[in-house]
N, C-alpha and C. Protein backbone atom coordinates (compact mmCIF):
# COMPACT_ATOMS: atom_id res chain seq x y z
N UNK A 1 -10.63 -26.88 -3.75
CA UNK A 1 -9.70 -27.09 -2.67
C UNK A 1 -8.64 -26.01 -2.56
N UNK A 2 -8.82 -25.15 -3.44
CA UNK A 2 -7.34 -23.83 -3.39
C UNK A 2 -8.02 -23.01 -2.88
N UNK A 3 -7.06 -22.61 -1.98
CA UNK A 3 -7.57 -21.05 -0.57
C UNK A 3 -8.13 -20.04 -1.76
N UNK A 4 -8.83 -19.57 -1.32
CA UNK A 4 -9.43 -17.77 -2.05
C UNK A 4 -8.77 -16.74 -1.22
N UNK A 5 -8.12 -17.20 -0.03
CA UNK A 5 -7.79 -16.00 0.69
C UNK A 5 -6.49 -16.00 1.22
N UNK A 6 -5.61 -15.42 1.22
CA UNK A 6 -4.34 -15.28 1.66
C UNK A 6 -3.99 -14.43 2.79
N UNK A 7 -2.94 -14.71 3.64
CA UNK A 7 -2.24 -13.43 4.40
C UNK A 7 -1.00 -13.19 4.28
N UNK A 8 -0.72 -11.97 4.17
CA UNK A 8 0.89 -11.85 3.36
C UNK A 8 1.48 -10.76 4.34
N UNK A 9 2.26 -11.41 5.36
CA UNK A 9 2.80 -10.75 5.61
C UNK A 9 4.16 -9.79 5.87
N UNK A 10 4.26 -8.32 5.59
CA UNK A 10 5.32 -7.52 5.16
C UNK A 10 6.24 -7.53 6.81
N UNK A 11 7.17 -7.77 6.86
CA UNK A 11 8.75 -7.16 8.35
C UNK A 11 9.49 -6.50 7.53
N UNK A 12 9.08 -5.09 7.36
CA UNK A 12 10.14 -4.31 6.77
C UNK A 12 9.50 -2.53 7.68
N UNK A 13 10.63 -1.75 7.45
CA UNK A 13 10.24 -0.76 8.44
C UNK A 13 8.91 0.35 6.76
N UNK A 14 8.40 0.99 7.48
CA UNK A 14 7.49 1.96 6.43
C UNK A 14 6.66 3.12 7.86
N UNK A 15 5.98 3.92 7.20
CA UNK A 15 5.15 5.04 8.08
C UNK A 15 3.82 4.57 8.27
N UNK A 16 3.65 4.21 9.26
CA UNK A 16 2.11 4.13 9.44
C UNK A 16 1.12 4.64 10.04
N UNK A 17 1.87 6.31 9.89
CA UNK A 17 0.47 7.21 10.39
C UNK A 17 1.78 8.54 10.52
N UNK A 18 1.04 9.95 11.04
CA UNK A 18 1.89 11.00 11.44
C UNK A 18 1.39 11.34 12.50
N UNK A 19 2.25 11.97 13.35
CA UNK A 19 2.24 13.08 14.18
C UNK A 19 1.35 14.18 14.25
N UNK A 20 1.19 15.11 15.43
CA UNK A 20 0.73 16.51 15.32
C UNK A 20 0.98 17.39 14.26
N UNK A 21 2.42 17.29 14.43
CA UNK A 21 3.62 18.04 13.36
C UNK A 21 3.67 17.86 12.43
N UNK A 22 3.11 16.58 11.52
CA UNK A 22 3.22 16.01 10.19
C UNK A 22 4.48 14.71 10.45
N UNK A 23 5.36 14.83 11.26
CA UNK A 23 6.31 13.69 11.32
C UNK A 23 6.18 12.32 11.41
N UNK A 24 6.28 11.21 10.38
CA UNK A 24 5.85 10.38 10.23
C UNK A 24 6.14 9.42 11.63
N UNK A 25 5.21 8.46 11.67
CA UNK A 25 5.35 7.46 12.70
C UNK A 25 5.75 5.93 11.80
N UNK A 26 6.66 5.28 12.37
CA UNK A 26 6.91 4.02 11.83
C UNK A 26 6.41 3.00 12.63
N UNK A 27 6.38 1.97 11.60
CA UNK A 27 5.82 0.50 12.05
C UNK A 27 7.20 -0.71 11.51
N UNK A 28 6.63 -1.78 12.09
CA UNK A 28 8.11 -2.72 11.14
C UNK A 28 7.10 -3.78 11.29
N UNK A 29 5.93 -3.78 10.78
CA UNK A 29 4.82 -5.00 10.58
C UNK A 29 3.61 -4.80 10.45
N UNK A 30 3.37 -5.10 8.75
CA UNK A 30 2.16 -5.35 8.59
C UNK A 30 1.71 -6.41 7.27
N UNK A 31 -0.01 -6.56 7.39
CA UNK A 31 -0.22 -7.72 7.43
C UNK A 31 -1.66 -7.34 5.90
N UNK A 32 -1.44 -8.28 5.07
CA UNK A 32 -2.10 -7.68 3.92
C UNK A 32 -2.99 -9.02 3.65
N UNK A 33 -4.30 -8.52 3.50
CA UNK A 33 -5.11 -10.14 2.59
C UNK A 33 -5.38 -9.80 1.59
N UNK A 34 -5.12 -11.20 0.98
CA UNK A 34 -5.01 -11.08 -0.59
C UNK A 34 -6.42 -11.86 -0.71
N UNK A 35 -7.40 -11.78 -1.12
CA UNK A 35 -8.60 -12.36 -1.60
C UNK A 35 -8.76 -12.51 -3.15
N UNK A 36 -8.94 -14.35 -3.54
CA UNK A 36 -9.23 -14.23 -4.79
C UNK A 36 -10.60 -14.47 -5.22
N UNK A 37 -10.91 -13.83 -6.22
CA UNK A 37 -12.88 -13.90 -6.03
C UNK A 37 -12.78 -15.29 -7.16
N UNK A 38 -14.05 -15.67 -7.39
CA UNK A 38 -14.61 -16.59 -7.61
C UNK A 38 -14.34 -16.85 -8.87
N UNK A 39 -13.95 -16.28 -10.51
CA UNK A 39 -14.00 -16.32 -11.27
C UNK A 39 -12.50 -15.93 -11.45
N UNK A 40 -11.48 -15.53 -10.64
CA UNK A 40 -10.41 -15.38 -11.02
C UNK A 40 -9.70 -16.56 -11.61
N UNK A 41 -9.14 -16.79 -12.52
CA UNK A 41 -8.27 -15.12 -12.73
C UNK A 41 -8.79 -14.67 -13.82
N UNK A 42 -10.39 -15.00 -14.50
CA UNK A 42 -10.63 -14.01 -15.33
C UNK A 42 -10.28 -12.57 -15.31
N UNK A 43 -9.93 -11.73 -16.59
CA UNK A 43 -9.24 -10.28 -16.32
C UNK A 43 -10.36 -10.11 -15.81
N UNK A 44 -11.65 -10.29 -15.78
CA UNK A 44 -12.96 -9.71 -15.10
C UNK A 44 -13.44 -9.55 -13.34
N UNK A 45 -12.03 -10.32 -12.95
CA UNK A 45 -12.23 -11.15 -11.67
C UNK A 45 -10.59 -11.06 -11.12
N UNK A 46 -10.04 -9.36 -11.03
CA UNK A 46 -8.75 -8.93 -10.52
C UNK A 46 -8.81 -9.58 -8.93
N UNK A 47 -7.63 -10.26 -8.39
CA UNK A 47 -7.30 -10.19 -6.86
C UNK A 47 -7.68 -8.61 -6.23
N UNK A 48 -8.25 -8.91 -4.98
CA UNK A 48 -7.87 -7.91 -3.92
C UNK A 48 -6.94 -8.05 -2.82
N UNK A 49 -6.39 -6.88 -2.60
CA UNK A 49 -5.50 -6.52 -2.11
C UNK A 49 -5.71 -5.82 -1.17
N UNK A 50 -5.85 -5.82 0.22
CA UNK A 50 -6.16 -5.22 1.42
C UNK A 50 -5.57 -5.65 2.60
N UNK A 51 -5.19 -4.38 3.39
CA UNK A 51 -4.16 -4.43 4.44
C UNK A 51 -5.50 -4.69 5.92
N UNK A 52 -4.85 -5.62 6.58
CA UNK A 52 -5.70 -5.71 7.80
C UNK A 52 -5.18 -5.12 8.96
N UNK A 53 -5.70 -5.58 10.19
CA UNK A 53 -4.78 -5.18 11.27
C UNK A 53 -5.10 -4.02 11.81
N UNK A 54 -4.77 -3.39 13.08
CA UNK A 54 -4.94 -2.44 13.62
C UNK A 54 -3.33 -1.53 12.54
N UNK A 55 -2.73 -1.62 12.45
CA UNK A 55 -1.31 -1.00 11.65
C UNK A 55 -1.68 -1.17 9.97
N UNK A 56 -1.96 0.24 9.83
CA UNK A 56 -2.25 0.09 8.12
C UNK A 56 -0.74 1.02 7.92
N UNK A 57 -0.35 0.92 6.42
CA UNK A 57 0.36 1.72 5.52
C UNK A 57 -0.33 3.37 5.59
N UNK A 58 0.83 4.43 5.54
CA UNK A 58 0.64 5.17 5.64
C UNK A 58 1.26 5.69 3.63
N UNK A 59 0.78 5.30 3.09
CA UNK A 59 1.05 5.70 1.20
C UNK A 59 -0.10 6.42 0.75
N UNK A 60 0.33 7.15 -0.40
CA UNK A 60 -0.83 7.65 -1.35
C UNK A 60 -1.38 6.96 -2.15
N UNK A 61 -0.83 5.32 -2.40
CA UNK A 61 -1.82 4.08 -3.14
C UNK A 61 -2.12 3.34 -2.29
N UNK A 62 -2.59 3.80 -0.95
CA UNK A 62 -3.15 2.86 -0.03
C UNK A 62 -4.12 3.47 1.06
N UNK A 63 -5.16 3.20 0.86
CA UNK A 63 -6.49 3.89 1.47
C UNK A 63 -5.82 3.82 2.90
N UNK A 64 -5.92 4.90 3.42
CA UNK A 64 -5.57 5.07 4.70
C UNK A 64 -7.02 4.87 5.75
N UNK A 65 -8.12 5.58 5.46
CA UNK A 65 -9.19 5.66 6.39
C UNK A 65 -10.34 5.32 5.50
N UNK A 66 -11.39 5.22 6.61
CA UNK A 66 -12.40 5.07 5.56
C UNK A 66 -13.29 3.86 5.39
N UNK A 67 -14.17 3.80 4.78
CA UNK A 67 -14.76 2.03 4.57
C UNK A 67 -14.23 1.07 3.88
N UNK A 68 -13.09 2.13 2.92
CA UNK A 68 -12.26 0.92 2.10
C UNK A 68 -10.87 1.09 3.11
N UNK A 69 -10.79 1.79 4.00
CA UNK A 69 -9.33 1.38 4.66
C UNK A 69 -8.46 0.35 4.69
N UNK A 70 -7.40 0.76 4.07
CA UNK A 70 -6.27 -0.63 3.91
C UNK A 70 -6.43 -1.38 2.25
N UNK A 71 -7.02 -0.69 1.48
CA UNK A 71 -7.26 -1.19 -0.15
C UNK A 71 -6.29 -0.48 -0.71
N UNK A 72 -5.81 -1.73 -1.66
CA UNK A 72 -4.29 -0.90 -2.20
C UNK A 72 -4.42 -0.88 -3.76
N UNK A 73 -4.47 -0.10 -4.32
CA UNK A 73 -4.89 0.66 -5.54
C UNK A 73 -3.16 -0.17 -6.41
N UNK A 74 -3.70 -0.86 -7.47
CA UNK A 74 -2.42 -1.30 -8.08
C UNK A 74 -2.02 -1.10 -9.75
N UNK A 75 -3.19 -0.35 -9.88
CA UNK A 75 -3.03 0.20 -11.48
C UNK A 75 -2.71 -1.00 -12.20
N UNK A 76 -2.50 -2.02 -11.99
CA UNK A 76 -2.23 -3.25 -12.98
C UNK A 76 -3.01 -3.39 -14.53
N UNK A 77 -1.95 -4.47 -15.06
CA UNK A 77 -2.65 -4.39 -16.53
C UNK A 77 -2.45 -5.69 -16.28
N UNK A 78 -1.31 -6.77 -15.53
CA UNK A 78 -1.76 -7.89 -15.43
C UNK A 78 -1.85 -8.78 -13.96
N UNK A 79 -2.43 -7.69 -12.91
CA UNK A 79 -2.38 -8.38 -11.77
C UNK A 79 -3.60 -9.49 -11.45
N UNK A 80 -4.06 -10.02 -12.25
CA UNK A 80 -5.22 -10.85 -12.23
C UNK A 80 -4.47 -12.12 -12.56
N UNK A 81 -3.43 -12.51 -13.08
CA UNK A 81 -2.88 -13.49 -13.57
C UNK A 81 -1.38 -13.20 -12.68
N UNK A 82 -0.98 -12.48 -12.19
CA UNK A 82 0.39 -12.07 -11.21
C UNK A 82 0.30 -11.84 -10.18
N UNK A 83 0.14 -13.12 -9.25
CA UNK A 83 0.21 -12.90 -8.16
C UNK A 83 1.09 -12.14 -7.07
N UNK A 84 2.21 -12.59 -8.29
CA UNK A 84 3.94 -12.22 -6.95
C UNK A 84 4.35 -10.64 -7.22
N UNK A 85 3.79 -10.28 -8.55
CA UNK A 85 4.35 -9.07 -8.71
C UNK A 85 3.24 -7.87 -8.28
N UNK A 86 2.16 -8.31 -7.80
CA UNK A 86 1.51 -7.72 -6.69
C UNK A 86 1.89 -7.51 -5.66
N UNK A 87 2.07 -9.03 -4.95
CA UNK A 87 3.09 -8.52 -3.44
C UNK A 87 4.24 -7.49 -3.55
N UNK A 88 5.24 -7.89 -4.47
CA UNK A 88 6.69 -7.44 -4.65
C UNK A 88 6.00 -6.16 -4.80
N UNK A 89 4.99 -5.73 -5.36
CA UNK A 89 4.93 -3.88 -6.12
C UNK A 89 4.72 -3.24 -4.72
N UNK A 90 3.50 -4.51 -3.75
CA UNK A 90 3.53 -3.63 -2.53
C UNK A 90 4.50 -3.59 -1.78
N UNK A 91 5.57 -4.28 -1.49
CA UNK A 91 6.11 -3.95 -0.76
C UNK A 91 7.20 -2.79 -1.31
N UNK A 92 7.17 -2.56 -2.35
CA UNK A 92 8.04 -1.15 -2.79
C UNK A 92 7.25 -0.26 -2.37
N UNK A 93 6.05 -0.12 -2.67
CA UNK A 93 5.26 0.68 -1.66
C UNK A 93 5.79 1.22 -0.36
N UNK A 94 5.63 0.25 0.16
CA UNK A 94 5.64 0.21 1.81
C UNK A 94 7.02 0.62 1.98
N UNK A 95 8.13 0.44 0.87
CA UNK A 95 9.19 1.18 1.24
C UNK A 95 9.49 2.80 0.89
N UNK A 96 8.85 2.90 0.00
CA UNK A 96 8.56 4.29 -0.93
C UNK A 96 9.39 4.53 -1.84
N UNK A 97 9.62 2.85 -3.05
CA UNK A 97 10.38 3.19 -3.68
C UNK A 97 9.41 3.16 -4.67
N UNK A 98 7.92 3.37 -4.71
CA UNK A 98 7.13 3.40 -5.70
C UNK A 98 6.21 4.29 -5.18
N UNK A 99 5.33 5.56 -4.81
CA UNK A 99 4.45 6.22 -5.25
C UNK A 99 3.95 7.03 -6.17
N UNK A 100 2.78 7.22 -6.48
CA UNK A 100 2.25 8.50 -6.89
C UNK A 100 1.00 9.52 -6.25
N UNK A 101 1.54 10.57 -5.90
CA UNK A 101 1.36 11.42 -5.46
C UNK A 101 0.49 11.87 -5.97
N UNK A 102 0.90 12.94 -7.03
CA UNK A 102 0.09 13.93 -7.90
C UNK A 102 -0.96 13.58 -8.39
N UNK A 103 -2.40 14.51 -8.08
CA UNK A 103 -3.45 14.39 -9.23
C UNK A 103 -3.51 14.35 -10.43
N UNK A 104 -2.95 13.37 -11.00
CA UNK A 104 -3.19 13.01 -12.36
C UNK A 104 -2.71 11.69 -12.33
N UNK A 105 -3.61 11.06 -13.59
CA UNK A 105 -3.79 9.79 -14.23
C UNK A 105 -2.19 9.04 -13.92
N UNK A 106 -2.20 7.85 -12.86
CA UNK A 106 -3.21 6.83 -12.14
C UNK A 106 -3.50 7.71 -11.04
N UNK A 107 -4.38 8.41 -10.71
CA UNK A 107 -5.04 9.17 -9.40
C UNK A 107 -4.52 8.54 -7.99
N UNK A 108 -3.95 8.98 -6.86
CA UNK A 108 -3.65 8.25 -5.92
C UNK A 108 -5.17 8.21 -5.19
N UNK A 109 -4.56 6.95 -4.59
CA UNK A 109 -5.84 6.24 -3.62
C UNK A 109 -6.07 6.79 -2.46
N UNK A 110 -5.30 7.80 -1.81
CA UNK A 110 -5.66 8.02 -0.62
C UNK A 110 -5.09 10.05 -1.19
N UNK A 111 -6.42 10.37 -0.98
CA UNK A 111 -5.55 11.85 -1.53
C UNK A 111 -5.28 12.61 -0.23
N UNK A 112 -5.42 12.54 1.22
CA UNK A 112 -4.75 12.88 2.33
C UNK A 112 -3.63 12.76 2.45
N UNK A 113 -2.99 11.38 1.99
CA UNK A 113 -1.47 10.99 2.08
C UNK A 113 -0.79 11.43 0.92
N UNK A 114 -1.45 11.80 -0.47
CA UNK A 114 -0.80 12.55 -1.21
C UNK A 114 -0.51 13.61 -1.00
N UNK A 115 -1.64 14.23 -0.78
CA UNK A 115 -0.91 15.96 -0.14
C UNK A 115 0.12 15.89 0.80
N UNK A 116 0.46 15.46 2.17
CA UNK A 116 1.19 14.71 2.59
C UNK A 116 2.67 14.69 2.39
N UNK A 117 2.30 13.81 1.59
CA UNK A 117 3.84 13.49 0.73
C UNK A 117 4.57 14.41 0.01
N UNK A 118 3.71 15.08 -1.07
CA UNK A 118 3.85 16.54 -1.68
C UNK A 118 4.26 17.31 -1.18
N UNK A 119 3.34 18.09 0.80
CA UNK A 119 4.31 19.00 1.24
C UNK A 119 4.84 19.20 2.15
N UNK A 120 5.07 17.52 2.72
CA UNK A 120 5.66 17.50 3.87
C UNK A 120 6.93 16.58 3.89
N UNK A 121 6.30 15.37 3.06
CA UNK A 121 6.89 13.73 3.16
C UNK A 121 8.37 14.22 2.26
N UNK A 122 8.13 14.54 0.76
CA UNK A 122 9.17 14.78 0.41
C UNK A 122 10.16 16.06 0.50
N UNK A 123 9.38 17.39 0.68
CA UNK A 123 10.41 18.28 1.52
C UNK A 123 11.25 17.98 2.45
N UNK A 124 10.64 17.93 3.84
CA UNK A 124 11.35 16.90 4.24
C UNK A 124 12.23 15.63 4.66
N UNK A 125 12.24 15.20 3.55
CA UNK A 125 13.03 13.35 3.19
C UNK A 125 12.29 12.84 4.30
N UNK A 126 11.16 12.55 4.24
CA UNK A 126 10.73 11.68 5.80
C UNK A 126 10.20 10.25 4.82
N UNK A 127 10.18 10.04 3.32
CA UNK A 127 9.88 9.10 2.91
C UNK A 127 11.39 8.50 2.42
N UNK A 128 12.26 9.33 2.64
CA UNK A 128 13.19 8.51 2.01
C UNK A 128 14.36 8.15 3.56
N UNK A 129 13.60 6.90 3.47
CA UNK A 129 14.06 6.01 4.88
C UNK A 129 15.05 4.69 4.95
N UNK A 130 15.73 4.81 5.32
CA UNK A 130 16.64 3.43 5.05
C UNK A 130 16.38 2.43 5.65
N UNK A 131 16.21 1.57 4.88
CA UNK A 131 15.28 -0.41 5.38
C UNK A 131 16.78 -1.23 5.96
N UNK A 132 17.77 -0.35 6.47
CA UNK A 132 18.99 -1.40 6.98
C UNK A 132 18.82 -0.82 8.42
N UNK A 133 17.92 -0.11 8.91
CA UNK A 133 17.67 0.81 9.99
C UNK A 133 17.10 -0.49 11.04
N UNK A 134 16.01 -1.12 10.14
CA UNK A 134 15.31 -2.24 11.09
C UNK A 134 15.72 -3.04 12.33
């Protein structure tokens, strides 16, 4: 009788795509399913985490395009048993008070938006955005 599937959704401002120029485009809504598989919460049987919607996250731990588009890479050691500190990690995400960028170990999930970030997002300050703006 307990849902396997959730929708969680984020009202906070974040980038959800760029420009010609590289200049980020903002969104102030989006919408994430949480799917729990069948054997969870065995550690064998982690939650997924995937953004739906026509409005995905524009991050380097969040598949931007693609067949996995909208899969959010969470490096966890105990997100199989933590539900909330999944949400809460994404939405630091989505604010950019948590990425990783750089090629190296945890590898970002979307390596378009890492480069990105590297030589545009943070030269620029276009990730460092104020959430009282909304």
């Amino acid at each position: 009788g307990i849902p396997d599937a959730y929708l969680v959704e984020y009202r906070l401002r974040s980038i959800c795509g760029i420009r010609e120029d590289g200049s980020p485009v903002f969104a102030d809504k989006f919408t994430m399913e949480l799917v729990l598989p069948e054997r969870y919460p065995q550690v064998d049987a982690p939650p997924r985490f995937r953004f739906t919607g026509e409005t995905r996250p524009w991050h380097p731990n969040i598949r931007y395009s693609g067949d996995m588009a909208g899969f959010v890479c969470l490096n966890p050691e105990n997100t199989f048993t933590d539900l909330a500190w999944g949400v809460e990690r994404v939405s630091e995400y989505l604010k950019y008070e948590l990425y990783h960028a750089v090629q190296e170990p945890p590898y970002p999930e979307d390596l378009t938006v890492a480069r990105w970030v590297i030589r545009q997002g943070e030269p620029n300050e276009w990730i460092f955005f104020d959430q009282k703006q909304i």
